[in-house]
C-alpha atoms as a PDB file:
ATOM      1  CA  UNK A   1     -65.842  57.182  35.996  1.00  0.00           C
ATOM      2  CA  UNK A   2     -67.415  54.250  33.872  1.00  0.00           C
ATOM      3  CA  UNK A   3     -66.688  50.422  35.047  1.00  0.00           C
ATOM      4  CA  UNK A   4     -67.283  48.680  31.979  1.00  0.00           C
ATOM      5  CA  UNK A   5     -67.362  44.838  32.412  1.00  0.00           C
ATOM      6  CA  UNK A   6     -64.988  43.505  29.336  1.00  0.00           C
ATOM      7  CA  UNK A   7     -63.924  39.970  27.795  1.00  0.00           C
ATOM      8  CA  UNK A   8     -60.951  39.054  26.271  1.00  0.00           C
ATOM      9  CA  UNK A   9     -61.325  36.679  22.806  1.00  0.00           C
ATOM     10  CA  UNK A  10     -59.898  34.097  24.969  1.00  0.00           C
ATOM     11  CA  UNK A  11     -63.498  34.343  27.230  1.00  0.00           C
ATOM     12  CA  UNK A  12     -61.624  35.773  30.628  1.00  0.00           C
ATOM     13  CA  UNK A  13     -64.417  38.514  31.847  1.00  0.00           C
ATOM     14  CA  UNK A  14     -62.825  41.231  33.688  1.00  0.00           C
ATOM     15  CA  UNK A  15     -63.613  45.181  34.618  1.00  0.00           C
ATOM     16  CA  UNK A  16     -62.326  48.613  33.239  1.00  0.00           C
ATOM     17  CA  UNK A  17     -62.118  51.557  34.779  1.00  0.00           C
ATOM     18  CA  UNK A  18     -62.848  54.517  32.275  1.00  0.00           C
ATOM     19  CA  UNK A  19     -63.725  58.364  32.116  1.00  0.00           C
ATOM     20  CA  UNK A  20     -66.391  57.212  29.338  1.00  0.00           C
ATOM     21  CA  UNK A  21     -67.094  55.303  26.688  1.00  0.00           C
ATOM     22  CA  UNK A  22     -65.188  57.453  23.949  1.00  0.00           C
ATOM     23  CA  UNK A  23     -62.317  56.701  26.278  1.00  0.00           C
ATOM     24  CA  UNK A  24     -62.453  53.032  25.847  1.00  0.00           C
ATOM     25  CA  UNK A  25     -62.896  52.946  22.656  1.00  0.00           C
ATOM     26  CA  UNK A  26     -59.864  55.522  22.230  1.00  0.00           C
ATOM     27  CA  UNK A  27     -57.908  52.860  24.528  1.00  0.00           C
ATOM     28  CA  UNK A  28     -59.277  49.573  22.800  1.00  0.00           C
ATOM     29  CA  UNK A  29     -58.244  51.222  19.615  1.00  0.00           C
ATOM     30  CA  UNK A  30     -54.643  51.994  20.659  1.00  0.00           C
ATOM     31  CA  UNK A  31     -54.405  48.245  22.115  1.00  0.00           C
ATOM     32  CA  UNK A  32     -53.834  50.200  25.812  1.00  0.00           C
ATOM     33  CA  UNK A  33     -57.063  48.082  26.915  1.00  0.00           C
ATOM     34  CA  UNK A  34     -55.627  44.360  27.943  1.00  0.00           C
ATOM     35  CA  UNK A  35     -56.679  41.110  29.723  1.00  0.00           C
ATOM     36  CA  UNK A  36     -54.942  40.700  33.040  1.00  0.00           C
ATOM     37  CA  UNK A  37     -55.153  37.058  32.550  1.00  0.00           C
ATOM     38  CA  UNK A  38     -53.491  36.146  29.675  1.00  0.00           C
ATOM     39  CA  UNK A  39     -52.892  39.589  28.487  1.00  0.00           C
ATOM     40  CA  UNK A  40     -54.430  39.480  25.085  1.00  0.00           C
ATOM     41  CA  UNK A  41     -56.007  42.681  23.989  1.00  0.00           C
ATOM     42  CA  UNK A  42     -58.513  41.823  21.421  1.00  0.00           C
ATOM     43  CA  UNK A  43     -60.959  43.076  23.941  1.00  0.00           C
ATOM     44  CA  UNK A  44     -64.420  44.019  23.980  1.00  0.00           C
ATOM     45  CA  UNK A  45     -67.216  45.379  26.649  1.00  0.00           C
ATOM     46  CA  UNK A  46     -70.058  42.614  27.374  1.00  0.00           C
ATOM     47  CA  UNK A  47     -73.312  43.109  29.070  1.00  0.00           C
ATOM     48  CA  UNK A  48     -73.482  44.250  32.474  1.00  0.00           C
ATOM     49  CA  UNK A  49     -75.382  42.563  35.241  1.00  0.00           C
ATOM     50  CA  UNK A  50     -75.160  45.591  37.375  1.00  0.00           C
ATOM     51  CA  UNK A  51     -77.082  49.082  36.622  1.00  0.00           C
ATOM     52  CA  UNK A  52     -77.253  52.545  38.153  1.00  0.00           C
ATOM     53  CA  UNK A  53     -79.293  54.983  38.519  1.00  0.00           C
ATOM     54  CA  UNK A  54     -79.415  58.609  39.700  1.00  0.00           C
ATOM     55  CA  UNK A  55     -81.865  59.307  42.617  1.00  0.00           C
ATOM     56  CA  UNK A  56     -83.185  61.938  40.273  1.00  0.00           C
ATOM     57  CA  UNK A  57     -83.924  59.224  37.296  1.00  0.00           C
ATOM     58  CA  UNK A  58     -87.466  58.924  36.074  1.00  0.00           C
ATOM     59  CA  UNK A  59     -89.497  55.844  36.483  1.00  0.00           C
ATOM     60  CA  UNK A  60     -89.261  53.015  38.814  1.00  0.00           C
ATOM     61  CA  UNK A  61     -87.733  50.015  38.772  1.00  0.00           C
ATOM     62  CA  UNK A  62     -89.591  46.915  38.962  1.00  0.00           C
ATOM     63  CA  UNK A  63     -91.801  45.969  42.199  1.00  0.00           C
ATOM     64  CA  UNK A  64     -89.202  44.050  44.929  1.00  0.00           C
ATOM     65  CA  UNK A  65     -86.614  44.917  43.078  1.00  0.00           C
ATOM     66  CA  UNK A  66     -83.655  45.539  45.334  1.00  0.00           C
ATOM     67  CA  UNK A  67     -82.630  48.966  45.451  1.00  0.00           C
ATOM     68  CA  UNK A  68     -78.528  49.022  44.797  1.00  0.00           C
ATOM     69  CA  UNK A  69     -76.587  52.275  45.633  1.00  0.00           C
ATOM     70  CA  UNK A  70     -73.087  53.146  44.268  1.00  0.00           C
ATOM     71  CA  UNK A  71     -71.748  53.236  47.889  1.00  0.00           C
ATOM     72  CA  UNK A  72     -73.333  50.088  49.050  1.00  0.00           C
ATOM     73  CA  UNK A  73     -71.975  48.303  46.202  1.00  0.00           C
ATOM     74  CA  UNK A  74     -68.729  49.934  46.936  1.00  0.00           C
ATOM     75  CA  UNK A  75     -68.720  48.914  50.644  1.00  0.00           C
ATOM     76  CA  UNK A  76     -70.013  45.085  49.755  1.00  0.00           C
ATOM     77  CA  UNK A  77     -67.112  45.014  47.538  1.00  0.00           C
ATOM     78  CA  UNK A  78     -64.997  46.129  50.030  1.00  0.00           C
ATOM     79  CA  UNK A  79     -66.120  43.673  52.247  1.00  0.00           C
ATOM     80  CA  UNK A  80     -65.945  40.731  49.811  1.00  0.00           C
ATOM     81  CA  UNK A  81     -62.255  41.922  49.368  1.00  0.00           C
ATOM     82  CA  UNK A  82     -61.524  42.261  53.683  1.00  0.00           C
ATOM     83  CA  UNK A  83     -63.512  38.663  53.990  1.00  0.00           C
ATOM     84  CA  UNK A  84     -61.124  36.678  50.529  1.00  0.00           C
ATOM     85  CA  UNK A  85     -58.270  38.047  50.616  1.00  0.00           C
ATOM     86  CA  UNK A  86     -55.040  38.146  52.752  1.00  0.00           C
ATOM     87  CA  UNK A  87     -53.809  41.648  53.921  1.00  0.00           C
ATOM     88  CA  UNK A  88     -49.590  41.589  53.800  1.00  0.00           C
ATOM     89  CA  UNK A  89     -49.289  44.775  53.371  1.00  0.00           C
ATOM     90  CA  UNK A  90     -46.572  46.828  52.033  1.00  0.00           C
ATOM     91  CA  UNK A  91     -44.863  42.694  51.483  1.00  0.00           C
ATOM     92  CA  UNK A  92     -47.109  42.525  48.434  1.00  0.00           C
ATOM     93  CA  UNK A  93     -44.177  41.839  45.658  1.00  0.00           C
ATOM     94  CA  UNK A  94     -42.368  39.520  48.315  1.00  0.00           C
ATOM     95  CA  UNK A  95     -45.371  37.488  49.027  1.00  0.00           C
ATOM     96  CA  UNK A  96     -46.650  37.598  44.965  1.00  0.00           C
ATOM     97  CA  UNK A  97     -43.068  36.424  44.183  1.00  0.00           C
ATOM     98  CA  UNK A  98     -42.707  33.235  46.538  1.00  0.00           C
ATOM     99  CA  UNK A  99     -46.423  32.187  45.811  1.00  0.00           C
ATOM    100  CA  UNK A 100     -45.665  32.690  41.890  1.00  0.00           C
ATOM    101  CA  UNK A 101     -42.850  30.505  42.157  1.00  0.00           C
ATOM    102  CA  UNK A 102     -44.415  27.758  44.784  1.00  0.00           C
ATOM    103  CA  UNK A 103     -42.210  28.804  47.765  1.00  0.00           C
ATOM    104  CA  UNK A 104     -45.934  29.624  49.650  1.00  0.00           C
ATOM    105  CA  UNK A 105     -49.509  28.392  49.451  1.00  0.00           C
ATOM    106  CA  UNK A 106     -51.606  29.401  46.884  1.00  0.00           C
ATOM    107  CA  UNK A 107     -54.064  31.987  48.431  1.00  0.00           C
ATOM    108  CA  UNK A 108     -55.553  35.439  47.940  1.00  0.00           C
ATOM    109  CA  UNK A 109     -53.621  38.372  48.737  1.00  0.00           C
ATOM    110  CA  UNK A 110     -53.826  42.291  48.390  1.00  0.00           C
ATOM    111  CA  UNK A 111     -51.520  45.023  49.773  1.00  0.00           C
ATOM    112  CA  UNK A 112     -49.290  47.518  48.283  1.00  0.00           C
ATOM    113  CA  UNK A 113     -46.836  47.374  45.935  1.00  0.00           C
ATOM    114  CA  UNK A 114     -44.029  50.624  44.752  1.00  0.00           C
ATOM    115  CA  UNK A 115     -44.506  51.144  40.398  1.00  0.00           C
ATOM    116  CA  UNK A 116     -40.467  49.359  40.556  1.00  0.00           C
ATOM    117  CA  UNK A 117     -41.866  46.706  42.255  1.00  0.00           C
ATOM    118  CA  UNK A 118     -45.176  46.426  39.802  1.00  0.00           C
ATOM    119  CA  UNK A 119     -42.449  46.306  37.531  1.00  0.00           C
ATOM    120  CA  UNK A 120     -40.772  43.070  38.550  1.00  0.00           C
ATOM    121  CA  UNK A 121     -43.510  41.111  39.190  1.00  0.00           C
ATOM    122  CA  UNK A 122     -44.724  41.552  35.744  1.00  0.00           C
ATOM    123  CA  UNK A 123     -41.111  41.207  34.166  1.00  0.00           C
ATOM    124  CA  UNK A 124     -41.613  37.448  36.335  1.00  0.00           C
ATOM    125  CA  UNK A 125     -44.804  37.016  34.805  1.00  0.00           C
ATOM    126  CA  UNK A 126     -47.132  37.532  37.983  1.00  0.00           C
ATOM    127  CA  UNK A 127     -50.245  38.002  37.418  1.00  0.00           C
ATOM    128  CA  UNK A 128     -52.342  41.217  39.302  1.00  0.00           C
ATOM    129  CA  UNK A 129     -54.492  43.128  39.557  1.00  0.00           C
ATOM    130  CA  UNK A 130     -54.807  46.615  40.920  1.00  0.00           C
ATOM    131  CA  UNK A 131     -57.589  48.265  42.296  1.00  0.00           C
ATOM    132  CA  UNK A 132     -58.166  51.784  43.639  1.00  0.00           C
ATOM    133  CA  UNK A 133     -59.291  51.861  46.839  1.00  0.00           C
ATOM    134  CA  UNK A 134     -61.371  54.603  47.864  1.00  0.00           C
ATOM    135  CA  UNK A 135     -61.194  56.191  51.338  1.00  0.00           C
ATOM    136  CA  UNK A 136     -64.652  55.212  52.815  1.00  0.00           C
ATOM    137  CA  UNK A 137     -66.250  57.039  55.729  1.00  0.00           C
ATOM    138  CA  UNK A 138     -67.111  54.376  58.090  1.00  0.00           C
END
């Protein structure tokens, strides 16, 4: 799995998840590649600030340079998502629905949702985003 970091033509950055590059461009192609913003899909991949690179990878990187695993990035993220965000659980729709339409405070959230209820909130025009979350051993 690739994580490309992509812009819309609108300038929204956001990421894709994809088996490789011949996959995005397959997507992109198809218009199956879209901004969760604004939902335009004139879409293309920009530089990436983050690299990777196998433990078995020739030549080193450059003195003092922080060394940045896949799991510790995984974990930080993790973390920045546990710290920002609100956990309500399986009341992800309900809660996405009555901050959409101003019945709650605007704040972060994450939880589940069920695909009928993905559904609906995008039929109301709320805007998500989902992310797999990876079981992580402690």
């Amino acid at each position: 799995m690739i994580i490309f970091d992509l812009k819309c033509e609108k300038g929204h950055k956001f990421d894709g998840w994809f088996k490789d590059r011949q996959a995005f461009i397959d997507q992109n192609s198809q218009k199956l590649v879209a901004c969760p913003i604004c939902n335009n899909s004139n879409v293309d991949i920009v530089p990436s600030s983050v690299a990777f690179v196998g433990k078995d990878s020739r030549g080193a990187g450059k003195i003092g340079e922080k060394e940045n695993s896949p799991l510790k990035v995984l974990q930080a993220f993790h973390q920045f998502i546990d710290k920002n965000f609100e956990d309500v659980g399986n009341q992800f729709a309900e809660v996405a629905l009555k901050i959409h339409f101003g019945e709650e405070e605007k704040r972060n959230i994450k939880g589940t949702t069920t695909p009928s209820e993905e559904a609906s909130l995008k039929d109301e025009g709320v805007q998500f985003i989902k992310i797999p979350v990876p079981k992580m051993d402690s």
